[in-house]
Protein backbone atom coordinates (compact mmCIF):
# COMPACT_ATOMS: atom_id res chain seq x y z
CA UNK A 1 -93.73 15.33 35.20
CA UNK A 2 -91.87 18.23 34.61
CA UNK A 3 -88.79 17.66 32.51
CA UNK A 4 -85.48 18.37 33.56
CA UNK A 5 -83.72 20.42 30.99
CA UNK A 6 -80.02 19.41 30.71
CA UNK A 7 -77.42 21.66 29.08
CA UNK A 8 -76.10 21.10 25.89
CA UNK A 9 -72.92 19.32 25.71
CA UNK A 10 -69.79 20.41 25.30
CA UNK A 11 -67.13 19.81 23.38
CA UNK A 12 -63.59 19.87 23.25
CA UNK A 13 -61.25 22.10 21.30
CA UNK A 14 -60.31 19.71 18.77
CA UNK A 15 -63.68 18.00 18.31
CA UNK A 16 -64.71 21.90 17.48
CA UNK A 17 -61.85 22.86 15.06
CA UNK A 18 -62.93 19.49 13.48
CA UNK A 19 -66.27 20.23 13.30
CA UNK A 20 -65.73 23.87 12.31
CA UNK A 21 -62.85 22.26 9.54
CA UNK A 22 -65.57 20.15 8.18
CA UNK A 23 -68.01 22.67 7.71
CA UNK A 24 -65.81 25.14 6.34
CA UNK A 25 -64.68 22.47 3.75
CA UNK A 26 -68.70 21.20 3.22
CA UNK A 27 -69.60 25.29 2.18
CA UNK A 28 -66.21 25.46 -0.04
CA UNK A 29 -67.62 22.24 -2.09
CA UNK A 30 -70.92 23.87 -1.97
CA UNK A 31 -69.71 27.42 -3.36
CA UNK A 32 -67.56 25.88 -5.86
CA UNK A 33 -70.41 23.37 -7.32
CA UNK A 34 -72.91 26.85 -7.40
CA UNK A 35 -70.00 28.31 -9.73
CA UNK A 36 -69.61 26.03 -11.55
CA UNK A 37 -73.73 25.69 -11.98
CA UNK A 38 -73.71 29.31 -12.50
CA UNK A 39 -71.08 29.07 -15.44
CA UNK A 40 -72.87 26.29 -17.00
CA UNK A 41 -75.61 28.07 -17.21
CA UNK A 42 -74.38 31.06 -18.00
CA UNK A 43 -72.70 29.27 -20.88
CA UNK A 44 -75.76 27.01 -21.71
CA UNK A 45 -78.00 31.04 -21.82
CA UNK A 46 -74.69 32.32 -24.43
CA UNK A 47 -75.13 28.99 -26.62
CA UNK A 48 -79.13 29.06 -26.56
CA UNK A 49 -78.83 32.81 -27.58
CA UNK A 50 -76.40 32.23 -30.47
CA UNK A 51 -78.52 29.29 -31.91
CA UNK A 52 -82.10 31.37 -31.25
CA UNK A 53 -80.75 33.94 -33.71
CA UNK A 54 -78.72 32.12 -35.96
CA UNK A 55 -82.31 30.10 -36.13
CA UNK A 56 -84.23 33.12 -36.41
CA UNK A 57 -81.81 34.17 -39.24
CA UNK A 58 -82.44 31.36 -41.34
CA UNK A 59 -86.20 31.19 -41.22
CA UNK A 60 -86.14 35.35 -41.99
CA UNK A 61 -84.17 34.03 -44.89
CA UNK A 62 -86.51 31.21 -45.89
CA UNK A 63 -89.43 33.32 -45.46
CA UNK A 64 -87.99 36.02 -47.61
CA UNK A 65 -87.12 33.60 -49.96
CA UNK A 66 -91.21 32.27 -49.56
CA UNK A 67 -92.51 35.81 -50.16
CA UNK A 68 -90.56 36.42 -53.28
CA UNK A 69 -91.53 33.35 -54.67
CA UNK A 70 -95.53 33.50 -53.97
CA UNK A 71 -94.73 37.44 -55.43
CA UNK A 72 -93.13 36.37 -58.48
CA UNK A 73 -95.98 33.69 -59.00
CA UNK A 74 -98.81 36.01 -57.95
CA UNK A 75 -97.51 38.66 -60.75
CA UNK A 76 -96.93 35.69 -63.04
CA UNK A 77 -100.72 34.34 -62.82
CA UNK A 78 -101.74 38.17 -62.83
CA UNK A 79 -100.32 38.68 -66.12
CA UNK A 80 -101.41 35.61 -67.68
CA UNK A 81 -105.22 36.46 -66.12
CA UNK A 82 -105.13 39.81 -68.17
CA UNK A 83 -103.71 38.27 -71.23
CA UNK A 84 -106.87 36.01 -71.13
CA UNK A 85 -108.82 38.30 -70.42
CA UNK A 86 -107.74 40.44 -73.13
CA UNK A 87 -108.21 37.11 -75.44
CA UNK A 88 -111.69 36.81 -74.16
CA UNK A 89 -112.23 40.53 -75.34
CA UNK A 90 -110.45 40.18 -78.80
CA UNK A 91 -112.87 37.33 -79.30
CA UNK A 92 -115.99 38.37 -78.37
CA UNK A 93 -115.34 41.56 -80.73
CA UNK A 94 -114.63 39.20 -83.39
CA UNK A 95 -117.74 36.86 -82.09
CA UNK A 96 -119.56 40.27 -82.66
CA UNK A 97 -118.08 40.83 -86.05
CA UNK A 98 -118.85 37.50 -86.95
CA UNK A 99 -122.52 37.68 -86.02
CA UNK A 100 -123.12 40.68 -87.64
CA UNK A 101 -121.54 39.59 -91.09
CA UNK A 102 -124.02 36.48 -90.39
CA UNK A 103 -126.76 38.92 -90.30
CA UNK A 104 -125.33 40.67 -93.73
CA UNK A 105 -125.53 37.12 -95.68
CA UNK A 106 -129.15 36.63 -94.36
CA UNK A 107 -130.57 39.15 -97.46
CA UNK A 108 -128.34 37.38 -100.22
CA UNK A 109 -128.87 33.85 -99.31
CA UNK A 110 -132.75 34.89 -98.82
CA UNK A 111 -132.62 36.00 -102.49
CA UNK A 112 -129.94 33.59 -103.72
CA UNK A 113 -132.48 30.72 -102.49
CA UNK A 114 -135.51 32.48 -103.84
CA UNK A 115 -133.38 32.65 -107.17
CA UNK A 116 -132.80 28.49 -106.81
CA UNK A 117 -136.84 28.01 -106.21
CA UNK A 118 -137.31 29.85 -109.03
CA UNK A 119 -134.99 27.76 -111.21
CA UNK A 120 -136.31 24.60 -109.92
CA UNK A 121 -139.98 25.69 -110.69
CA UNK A 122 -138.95 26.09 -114.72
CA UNK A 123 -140.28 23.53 -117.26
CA UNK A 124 -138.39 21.24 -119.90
CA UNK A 125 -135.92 23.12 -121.47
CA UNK A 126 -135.77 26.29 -119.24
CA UNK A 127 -134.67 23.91 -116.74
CA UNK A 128 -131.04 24.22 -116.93
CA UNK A 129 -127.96 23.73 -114.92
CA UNK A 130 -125.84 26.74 -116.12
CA UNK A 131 -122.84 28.60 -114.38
CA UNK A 132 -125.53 31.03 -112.84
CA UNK A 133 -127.36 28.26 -110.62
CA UNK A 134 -123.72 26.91 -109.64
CA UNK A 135 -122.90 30.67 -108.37
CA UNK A 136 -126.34 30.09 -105.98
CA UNK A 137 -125.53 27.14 -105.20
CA UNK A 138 -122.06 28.42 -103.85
CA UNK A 139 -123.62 31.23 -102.51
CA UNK A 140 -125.57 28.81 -100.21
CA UNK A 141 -122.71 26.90 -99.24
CA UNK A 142 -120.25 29.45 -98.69
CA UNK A 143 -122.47 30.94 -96.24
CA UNK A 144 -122.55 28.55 -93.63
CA UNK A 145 -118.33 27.58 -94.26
CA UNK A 146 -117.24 30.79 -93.84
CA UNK A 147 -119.06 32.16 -91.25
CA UNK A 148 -120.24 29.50 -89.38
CA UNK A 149 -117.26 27.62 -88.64
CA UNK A 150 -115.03 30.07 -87.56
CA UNK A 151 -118.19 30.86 -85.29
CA UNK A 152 -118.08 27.74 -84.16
CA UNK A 153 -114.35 27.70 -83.42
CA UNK A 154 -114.88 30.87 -81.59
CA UNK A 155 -117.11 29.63 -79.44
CA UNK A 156 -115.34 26.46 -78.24
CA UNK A 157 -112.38 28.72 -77.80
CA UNK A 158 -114.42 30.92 -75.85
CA UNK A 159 -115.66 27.85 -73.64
CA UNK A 160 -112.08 27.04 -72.87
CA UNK A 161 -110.84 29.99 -72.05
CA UNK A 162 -113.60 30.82 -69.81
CA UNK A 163 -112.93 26.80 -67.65
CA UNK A 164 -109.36 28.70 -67.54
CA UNK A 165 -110.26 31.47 -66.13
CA UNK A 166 -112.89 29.83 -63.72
CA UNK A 167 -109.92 27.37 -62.78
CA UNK A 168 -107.63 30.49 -62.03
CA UNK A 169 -110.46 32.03 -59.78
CA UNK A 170 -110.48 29.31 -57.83
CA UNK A 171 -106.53 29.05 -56.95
């Protein structure tokens, strides 16, 4: 079982120029088609390149744009936070003047009242409704209009300013 080995065959001048013409023609094809892959691709890498930074270029530019904006916003909101806060300050010292003029009416509407009892506790003809009991009796009243309203107003003020600045805390 031993296998004869034959020789390989030969061929004949022409059949080898043929072959050798085909071949020579098959790696021409071949060599052009890898140019014109490598030109491609160069030319696809040159394209790619010119769109990355043209790209890149516009979202710099958009993101500058972004940063001056939240900047301009940020200082905005800053400046409006310290004018409140300056309001809140401006209010509680007048909150505070406020309270302690309340405080200072206490002794004159103590005695203006006192004054009033007094009056009322008179018999028959002592018992009179003169200009003097009208000046208590304004004395009484004007205490709580002028101080405690504005109070009042102060306070809801206070209140809204403070939801502002709780609001702006929270941004």
């Amino acid at each position: 079982m031993a296998r004869l080995v034959q020789p390989p065959p030969k061929y004949t001048p022409e059949e080898w120029h043929a072959s050798n013409h085909l071949q020579y023609f098959n790696a021409e094809h071949e060599r052009a088609a890898a140019e014109r892959l490598r030109d491609e691709s160069f030319r696809l890498t040159h394209e790619i390149e010119v769109r990355t930074r043209q790209t890149q270029l516009d979202v710099n530019k958009k993101l500058d744009q972004r940063i001056t904006d939240i900047n301009f916003w940020k200082s905005e909101l800053d400046q409006k936070q310290e004018e409140t806060e300056d309001e809140i300050s401006t209010m509680l010292q007048f909150k505070a003047r406020l309270e302690k003029a309340l405080a200072d009416t206490e002794l004159p509407l103590m005695i203006a009242q006192q004054c009033l009892a007094n009056r009322e506790r008179r018999m028959k003809v002592d018992l009179v409704h003169d200009n003097v009991e009208m000046q208590l009796q304004k004395v009484r009243t004007c205490r709580f209009s002028l101080i405690l309203v504005p109070l009042v107003e102060i306070q809801l003020h206070s209140t809204h300013l403070t939801a502002c600045c709780t609001l702006y805390n929270r941004l």
